[in-house]
Protein backbone atom coordinates (compact mmCIF):
# COMPACT_ATOMS: atom_id res chain seq x y z
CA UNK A 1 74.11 97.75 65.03
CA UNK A 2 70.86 98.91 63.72
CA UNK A 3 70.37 101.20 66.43
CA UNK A 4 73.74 102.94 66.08
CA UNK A 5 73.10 103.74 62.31
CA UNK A 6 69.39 105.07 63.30
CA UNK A 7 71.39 107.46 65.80
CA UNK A 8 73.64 108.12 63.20
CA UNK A 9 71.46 108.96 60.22
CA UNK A 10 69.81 110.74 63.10
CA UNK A 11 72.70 112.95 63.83
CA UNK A 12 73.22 113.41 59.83
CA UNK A 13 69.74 114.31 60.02
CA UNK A 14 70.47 117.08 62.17
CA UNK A 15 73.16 118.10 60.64
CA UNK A 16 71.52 118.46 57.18
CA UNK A 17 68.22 120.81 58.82
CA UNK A 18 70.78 123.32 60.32
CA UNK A 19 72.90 123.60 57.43
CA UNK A 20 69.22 123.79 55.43
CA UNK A 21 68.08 126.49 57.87
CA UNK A 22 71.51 128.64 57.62
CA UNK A 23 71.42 128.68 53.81
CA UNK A 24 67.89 129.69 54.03
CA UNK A 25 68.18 132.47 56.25
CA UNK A 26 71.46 133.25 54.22
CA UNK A 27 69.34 133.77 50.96
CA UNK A 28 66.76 135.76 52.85
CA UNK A 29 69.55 138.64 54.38
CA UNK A 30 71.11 138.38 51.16
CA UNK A 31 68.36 139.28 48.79
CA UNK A 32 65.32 140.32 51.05
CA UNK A 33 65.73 142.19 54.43
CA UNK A 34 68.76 142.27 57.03
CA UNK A 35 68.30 142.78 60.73
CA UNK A 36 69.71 146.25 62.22
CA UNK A 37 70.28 147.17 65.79
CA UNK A 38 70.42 151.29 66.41
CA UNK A 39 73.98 151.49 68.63
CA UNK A 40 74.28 155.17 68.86
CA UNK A 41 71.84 158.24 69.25
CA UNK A 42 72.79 159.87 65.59
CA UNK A 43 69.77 159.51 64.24
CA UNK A 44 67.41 160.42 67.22
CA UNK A 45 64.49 161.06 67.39
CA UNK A 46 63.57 159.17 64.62
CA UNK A 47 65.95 156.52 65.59
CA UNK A 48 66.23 155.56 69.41
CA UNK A 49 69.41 153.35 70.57
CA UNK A 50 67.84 149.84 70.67
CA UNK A 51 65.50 149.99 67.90
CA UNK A 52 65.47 147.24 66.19
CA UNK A 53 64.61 146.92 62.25
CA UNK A 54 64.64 145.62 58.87
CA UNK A 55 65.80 147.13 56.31
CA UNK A 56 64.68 146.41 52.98
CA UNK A 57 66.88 145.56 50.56
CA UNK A 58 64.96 145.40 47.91
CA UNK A 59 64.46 149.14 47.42
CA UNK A 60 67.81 150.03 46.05
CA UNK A 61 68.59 146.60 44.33
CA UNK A 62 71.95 144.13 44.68
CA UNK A 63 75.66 144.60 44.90
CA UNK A 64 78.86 143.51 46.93
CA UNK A 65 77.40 144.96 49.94
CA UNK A 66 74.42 142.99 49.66
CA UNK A 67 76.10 140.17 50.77
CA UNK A 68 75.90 139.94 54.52
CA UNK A 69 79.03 140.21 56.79
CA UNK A 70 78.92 137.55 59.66
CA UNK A 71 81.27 138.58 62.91
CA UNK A 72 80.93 136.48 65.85
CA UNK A 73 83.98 137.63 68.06
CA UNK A 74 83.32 135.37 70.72
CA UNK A 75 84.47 132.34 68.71
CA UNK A 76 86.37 134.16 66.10
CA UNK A 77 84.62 134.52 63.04
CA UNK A 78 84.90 137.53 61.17
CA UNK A 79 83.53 136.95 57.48
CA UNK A 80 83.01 140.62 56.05
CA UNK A 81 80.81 141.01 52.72
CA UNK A 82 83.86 142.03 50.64
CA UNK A 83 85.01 138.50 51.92
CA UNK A 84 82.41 137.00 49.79
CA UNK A 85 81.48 139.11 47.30
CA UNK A 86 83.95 141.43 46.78
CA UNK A 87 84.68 140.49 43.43
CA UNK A 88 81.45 142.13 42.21
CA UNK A 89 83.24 145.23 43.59
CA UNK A 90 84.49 148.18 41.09
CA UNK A 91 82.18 149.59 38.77
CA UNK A 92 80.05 151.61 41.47
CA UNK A 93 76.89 149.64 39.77
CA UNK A 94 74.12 147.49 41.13
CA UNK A 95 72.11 144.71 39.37
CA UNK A 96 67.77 145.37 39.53
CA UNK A 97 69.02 149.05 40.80
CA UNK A 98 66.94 151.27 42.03
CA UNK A 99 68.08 155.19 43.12
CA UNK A 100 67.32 156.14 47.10
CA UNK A 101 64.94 159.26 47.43
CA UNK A 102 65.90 162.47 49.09
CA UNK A 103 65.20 161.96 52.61
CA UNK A 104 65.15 157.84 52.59
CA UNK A 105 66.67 156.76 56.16
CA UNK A 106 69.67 153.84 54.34
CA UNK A 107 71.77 151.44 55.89
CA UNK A 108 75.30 151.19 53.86
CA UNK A 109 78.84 150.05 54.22
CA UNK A 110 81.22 152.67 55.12
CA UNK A 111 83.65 153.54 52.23
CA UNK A 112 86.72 152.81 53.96
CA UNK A 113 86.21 150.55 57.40
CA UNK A 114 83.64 148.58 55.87
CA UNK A 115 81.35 149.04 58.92
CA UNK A 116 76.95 149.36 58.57
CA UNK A 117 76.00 152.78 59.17
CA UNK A 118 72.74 154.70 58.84
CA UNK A 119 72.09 158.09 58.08
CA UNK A 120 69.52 159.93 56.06
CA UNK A 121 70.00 160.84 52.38
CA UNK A 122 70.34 164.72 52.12
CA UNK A 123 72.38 165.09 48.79
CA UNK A 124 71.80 163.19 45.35
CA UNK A 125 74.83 162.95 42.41
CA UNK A 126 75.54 166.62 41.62
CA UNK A 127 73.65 168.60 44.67
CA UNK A 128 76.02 170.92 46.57
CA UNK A 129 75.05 170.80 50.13
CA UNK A 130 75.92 173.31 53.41
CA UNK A 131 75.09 174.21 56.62
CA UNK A 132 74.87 177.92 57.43
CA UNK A 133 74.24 178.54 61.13
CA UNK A 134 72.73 174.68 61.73
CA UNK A 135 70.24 175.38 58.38
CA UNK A 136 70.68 172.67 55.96
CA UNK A 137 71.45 174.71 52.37
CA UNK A 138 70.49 172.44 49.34
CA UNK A 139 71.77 174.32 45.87
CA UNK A 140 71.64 177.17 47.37
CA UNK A 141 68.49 177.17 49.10
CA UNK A 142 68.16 176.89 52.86
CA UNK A 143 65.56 174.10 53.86
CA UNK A 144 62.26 175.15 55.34
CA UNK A 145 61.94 174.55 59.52
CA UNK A 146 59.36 174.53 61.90
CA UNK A 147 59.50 174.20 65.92
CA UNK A 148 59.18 171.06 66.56
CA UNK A 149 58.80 172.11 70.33
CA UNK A 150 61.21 169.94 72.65
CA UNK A 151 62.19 166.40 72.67
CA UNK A 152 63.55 164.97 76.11
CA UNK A 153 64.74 161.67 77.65
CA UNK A 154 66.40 160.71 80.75
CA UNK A 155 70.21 161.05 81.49
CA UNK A 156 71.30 157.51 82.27
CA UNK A 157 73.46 154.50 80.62
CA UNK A 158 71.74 153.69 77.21
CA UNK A 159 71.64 150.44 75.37
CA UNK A 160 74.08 147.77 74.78
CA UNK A 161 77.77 149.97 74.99
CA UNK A 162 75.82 152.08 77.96
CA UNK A 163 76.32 155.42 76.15
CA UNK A 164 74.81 158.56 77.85
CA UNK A 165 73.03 161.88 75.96
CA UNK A 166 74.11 164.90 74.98
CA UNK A 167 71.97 167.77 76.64
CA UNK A 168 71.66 171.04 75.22
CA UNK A 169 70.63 172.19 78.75
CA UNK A 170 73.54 169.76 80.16
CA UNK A 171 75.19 169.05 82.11
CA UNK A 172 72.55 167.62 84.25
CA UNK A 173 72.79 164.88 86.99
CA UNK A 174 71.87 161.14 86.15
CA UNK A 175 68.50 160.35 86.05
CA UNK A 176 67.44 164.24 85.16
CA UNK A 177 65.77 165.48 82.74
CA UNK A 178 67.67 165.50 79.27
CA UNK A 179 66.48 168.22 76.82
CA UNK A 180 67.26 169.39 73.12
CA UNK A 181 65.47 171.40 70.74
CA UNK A 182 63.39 169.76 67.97
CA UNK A 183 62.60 171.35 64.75
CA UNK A 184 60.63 170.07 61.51
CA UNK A 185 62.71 169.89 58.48
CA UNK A 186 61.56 169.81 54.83
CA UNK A 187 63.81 168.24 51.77
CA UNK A 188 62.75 169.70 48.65
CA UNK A 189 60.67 166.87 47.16
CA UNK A 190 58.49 167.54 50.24
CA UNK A 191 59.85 164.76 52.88
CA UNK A 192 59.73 166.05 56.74
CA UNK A 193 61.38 164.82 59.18
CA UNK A 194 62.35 165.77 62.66
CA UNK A 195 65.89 166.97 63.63
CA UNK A 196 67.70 167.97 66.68
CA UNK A 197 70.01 170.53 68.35
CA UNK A 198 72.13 170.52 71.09
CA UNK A 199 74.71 173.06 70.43
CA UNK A 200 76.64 175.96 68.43
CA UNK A 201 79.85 173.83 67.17
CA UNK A 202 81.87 173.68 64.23
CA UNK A 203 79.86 171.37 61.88
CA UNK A 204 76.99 173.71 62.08
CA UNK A 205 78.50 175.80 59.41
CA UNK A 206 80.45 173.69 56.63
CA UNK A 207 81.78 174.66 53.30
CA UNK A 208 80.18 173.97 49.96
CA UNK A 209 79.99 170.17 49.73
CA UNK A 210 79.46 168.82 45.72
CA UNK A 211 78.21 165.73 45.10
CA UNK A 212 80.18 163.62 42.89
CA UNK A 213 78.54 161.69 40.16
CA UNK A 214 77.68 158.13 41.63
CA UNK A 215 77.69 159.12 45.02
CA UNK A 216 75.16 160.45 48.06
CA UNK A 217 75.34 162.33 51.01
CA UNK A 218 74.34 161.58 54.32
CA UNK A 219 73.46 163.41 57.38
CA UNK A 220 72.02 162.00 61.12
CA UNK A 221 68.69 163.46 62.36
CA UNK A 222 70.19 163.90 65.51
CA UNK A 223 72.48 167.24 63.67
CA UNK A 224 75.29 167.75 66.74
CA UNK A 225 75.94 164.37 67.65
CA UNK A 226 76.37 162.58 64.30
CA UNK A 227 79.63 161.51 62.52
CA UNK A 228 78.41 161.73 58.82
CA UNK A 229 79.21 163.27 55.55
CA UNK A 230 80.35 166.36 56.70
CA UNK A 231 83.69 164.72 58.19
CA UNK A 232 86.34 163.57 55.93
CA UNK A 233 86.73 159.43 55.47
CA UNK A 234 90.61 159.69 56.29
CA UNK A 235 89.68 161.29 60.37
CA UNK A 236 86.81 158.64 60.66
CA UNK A 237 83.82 160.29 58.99
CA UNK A 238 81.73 158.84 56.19
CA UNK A 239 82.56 161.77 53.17
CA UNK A 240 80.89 160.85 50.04
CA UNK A 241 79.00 156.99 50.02
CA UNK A 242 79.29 155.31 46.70
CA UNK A 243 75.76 154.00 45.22
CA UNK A 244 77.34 150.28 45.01
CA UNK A 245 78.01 150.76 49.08
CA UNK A 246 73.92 151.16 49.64
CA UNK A 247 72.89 148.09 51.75
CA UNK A 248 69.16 148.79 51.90
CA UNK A 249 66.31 151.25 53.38
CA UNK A 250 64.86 151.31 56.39
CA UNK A 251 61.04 151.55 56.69
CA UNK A 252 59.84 150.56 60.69
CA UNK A 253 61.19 149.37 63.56
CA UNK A 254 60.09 146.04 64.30
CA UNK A 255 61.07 146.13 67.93
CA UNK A 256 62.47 148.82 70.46
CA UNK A 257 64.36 147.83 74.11
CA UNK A 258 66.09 150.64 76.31
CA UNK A 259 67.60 148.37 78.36
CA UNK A 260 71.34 146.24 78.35
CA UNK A 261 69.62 143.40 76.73
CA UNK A 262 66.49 142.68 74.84
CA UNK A 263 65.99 140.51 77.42
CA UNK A 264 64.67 142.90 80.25
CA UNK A 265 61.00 142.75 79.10
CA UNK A 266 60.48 146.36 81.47
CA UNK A 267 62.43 148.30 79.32
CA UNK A 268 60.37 147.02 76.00
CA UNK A 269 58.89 150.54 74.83
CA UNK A 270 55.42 148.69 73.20
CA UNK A 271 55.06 152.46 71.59
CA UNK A 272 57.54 151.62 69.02
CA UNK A 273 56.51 147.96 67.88
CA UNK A 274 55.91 148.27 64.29
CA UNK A 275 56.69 152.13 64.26
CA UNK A 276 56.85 153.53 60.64
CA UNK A 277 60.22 155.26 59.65
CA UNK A 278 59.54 158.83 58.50
């Protein structure tokens, strides 16, 4: 008899350290930093698919979308941060808020699907933003650009969902060379960044875009291949992204695979460990 209730207060035991453990690391996505895989090639070259990062949530302070979402479709859970906290929703405020800078690289909620995105912020509350042959136009004024010579990478399967590249001198055999031009941009407070191109197409020139009060707008580095707030919310782009939808910043990549799985220790790229997020 003894022995069965020192196996069962060793079971409760158990119990009690996971349950510990998950609240802990609960509190810690919630209020510090949230892990964040890159799925899709939008924000190359900054961003590679299978960089993996923190992103500091912190920097832009607490609101519904703080709250983590946890989907695990394997066994059928499907909590979503609105689930939990979406009673803190409506006032487009945050508590301990702090404002993203032009040209801050932000994970946040998409306004109508819900899903984590990340983009870089181009326009603030009240900017009126355009492209004009594939120049960014902020108030008015086009952006300054530099060649940023050419960036390249193979043409193959990529990451998890085993997407392949756009080429701008596609299309080009697997396993060849994949090129597009690079330029240097610079926002207006003096951020630079790298951006590509791939191709003349419709979103390179845009109408007048204005701000609304409360909002942001958000572009991908990676200009021709990036659904973002140049597409309209109600055809699956982002539109405008409310200040209480901000999840966090992103600062450096912690890790970086370019394999299937993080698992296949060849594919690590070591020159990305700890990489800082321009």
């Amino acid at each position: 008899m003894a022995e069965e209730k020192k196996k069962g207060g060793a079971v409760v035991e158990t119990i009690k350290t996971i349950v510990y453990a998950l609240l802990i690391a609960g509190v810690f996505r919630t209020v510090f930093f949230q892990p964040f895989w890159i799925p899709s090639g939008s924000m190359k070259d900054t961003l590679l698919i299978g960089d993996f990062l923190f992103v500091n949530k912190m920097a832009y302070g607490y609101s519904y979308a703080s709250c983590p979402s946890v989907r695990i479709p394997a066994v059928g859970i499907n909590i979503d941060a609105e689930d939990i906290c979406g009673w803190t929703r409506g006032e487009n405020s945050r508590l301990f808020g702090g404002e993203p800078e032009r040209g801050d690289v932000a994970v946040f909620r998409h306004p109508v699907n819900g899903s984590d995105f990340i983009k870089r912020v181009i326009g603030l509350p009240g900017d009126k933003i355009q492209l004009k042959n594939s120049v960014l136009h902020i108030n008015g004024t086009p952006v300054k650009l530099e060649d940023g010579g050419t960036f390249s990478e193979t043409f193959e399967l990529q990451g998890p969902q085993g997407m392949r590249p756009r080429c701008e001198n596609g299309p080009v055999g697997e396993g060849a060379e994949c090129k597009k031009s690079r330029q240097i941009e610079t926002l207006p407070n003096g951020v630079s960044h790298s951006i590509l191109d791939i191709a003349d197409q419709r979103t390179d020139n845009t109408p007048v875009f204005t701000v609304p009060a409360g909002h942001f707008f958000f572009l991908g580095d990676n200009r021709d291949n990036s659904t973002d707030s140049r597409f309209d919310q109600r055809v699956g782009g982002v539109g405008f992204v409310p200040y209480e939808n901000l999840i966090g910043r992103a600062d450096r990549v912690i890790f970086s695979s370019a394999g299937r799985s993080m698992l296949f220790f060849w594919t690590w790229r070591g020159d990305r460990f700890f990489k800082g997020i321009d």
